[in-house]
Protein backbone atom coordinates (compact mmCIF):
# COMPACT_ATOMS: atom_id res chain seq x y z
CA UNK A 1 0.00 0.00 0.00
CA UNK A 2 1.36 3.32 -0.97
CA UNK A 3 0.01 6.54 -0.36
CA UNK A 4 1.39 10.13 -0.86
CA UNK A 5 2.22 12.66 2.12
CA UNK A 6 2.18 16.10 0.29
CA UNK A 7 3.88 19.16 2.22
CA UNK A 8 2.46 22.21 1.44
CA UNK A 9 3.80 26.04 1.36
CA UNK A 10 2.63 29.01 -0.18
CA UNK A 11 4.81 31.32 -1.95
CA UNK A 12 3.71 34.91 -3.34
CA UNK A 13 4.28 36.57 -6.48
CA UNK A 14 4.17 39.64 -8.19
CA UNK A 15 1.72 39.84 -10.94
CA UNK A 16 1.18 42.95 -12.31
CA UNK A 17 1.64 44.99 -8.93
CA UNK A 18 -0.52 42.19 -7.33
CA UNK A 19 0.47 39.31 -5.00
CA UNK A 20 -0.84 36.07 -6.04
CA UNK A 21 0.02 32.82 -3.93
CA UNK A 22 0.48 29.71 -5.48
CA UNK A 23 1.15 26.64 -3.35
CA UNK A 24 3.94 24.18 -4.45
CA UNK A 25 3.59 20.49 -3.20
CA UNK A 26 6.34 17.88 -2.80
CA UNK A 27 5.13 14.35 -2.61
CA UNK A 28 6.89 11.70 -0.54
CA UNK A 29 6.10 8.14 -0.83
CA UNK A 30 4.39 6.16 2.37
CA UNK A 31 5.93 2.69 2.85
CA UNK A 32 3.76 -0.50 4.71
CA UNK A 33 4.88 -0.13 8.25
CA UNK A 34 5.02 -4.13 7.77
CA UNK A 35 8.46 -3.74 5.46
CA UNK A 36 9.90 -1.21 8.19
CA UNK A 37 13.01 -3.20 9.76
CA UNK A 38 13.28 -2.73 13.36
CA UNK A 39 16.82 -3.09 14.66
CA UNK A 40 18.02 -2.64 17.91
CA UNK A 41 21.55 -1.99 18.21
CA UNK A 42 23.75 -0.04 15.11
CA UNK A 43 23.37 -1.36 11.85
CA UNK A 44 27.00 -2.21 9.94
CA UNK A 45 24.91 -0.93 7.09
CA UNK A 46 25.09 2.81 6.03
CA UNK A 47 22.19 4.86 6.40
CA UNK A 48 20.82 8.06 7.15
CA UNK A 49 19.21 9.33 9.65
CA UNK A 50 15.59 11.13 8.71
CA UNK A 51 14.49 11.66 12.46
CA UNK A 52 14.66 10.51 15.80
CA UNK A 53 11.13 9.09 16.79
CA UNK A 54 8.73 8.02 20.18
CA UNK A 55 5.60 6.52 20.80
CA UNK A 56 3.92 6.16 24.01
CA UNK A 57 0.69 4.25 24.15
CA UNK A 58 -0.98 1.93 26.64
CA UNK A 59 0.73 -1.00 25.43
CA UNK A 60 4.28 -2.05 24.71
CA UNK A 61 3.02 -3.83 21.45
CA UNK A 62 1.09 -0.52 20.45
CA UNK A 63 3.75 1.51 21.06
CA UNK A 64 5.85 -0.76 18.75
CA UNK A 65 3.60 -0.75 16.17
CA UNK A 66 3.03 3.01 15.86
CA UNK A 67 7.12 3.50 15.96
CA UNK A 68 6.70 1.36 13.14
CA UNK A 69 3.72 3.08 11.40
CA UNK A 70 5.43 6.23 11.77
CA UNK A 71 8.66 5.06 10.39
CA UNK A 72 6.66 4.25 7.40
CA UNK A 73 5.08 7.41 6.91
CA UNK A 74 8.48 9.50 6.36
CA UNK A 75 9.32 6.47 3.94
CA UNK A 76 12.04 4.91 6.33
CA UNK A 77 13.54 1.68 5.55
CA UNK A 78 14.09 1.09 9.31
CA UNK A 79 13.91 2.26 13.16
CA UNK A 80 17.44 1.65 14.42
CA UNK A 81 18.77 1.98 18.08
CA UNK A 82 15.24 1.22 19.25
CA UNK A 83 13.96 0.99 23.34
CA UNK A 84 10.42 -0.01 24.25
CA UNK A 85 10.04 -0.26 28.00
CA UNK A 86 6.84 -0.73 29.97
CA UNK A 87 6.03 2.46 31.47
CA UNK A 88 5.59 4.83 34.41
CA UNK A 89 2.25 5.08 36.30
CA UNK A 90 0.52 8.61 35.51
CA UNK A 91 -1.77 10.06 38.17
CA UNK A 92 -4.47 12.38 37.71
CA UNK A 93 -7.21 14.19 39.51
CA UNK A 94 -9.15 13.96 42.46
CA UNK A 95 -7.50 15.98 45.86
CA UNK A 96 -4.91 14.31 48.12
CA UNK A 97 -5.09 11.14 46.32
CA UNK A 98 -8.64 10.59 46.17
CA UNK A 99 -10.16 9.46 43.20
CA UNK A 100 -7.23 9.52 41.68
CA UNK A 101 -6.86 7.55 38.47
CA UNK A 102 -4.02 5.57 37.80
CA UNK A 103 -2.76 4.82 33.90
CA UNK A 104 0.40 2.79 32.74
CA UNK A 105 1.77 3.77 29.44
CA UNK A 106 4.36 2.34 27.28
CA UNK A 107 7.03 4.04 25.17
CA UNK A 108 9.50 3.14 22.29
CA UNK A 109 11.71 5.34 20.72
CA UNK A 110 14.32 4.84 17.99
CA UNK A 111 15.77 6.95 14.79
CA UNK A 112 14.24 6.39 11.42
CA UNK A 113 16.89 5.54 8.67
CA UNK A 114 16.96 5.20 4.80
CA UNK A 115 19.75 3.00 3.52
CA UNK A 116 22.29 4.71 1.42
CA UNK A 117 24.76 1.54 0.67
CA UNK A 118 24.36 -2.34 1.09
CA UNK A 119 25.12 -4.18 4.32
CA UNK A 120 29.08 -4.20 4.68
CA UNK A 121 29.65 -7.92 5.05
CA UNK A 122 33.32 -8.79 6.35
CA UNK A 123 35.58 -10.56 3.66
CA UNK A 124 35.66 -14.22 3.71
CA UNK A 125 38.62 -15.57 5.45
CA UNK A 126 41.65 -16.75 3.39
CA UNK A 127 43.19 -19.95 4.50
CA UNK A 128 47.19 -20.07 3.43
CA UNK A 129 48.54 -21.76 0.97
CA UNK A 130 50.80 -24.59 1.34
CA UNK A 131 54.06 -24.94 -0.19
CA UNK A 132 55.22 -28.19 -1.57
CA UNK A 133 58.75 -29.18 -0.50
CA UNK A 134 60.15 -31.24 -3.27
């Protein structure tokens, strides 16, 4: 599934002694969140970075997911250096604790890469040749 994101601006222009906008639009390309690679440590791959991102949402797999979704919206390849954890409890309301309601939410956060070069494998090893003694 592919959709466009289009950023808008509007730019003026003199016309005859009269400003007329016109608004110029630059399409970018929004990936399935499904073909997103999540990676957790530093790929040996080069890439660059488009954004650092963060999700927090009531559950660790939701906030995984929308990391995910919202790598795919900026047309990332992958979230790198990624951290999910499982929350902190958020109070609200009521007066010296009463009624107070209690929430857990989860967070992930991660930067979202494009590759710019294949993944740098390490050369094979070379075994040494033997010499014949004759």
């Amino acid at each position: 599934m592919k959709k466009s994101i289009l950023f808008i601006f509007t730019l003026s222009l003199p016309v005859m002694g009269v400003l007329l906008p016109f608004t110029v639009r630059a399409a970018e390309v929004t990936k399935d969140s499904a073909t997103v690679e999540m990676i957790e440590e530093k790929p040996s791959r080069p890439y660059s970075v488009i954004t650092p991102l963060s999700s927090d949402k009531s559950s660790l797999e939701d906030a995984y997911a929308d990391l995910r979704k919202k790598a795919a919206k900026l047309g990332a390849d992958a979230v790198i250096e990624y951290q999910c954890n499982k929350g902190q409890k958020m109070r609200g309301g009521g007066v010296f604790g009463i009624g107070q309601k209690v929430t857990v939410k989860a967070g992930c956060e991660g930067k979202a890469v494009k590759w710019t070069g294949e993944p740098i494998t390490p050369a094979p090893e070379s075994k040494p040749i033997k010499k014949k003694h004759s």
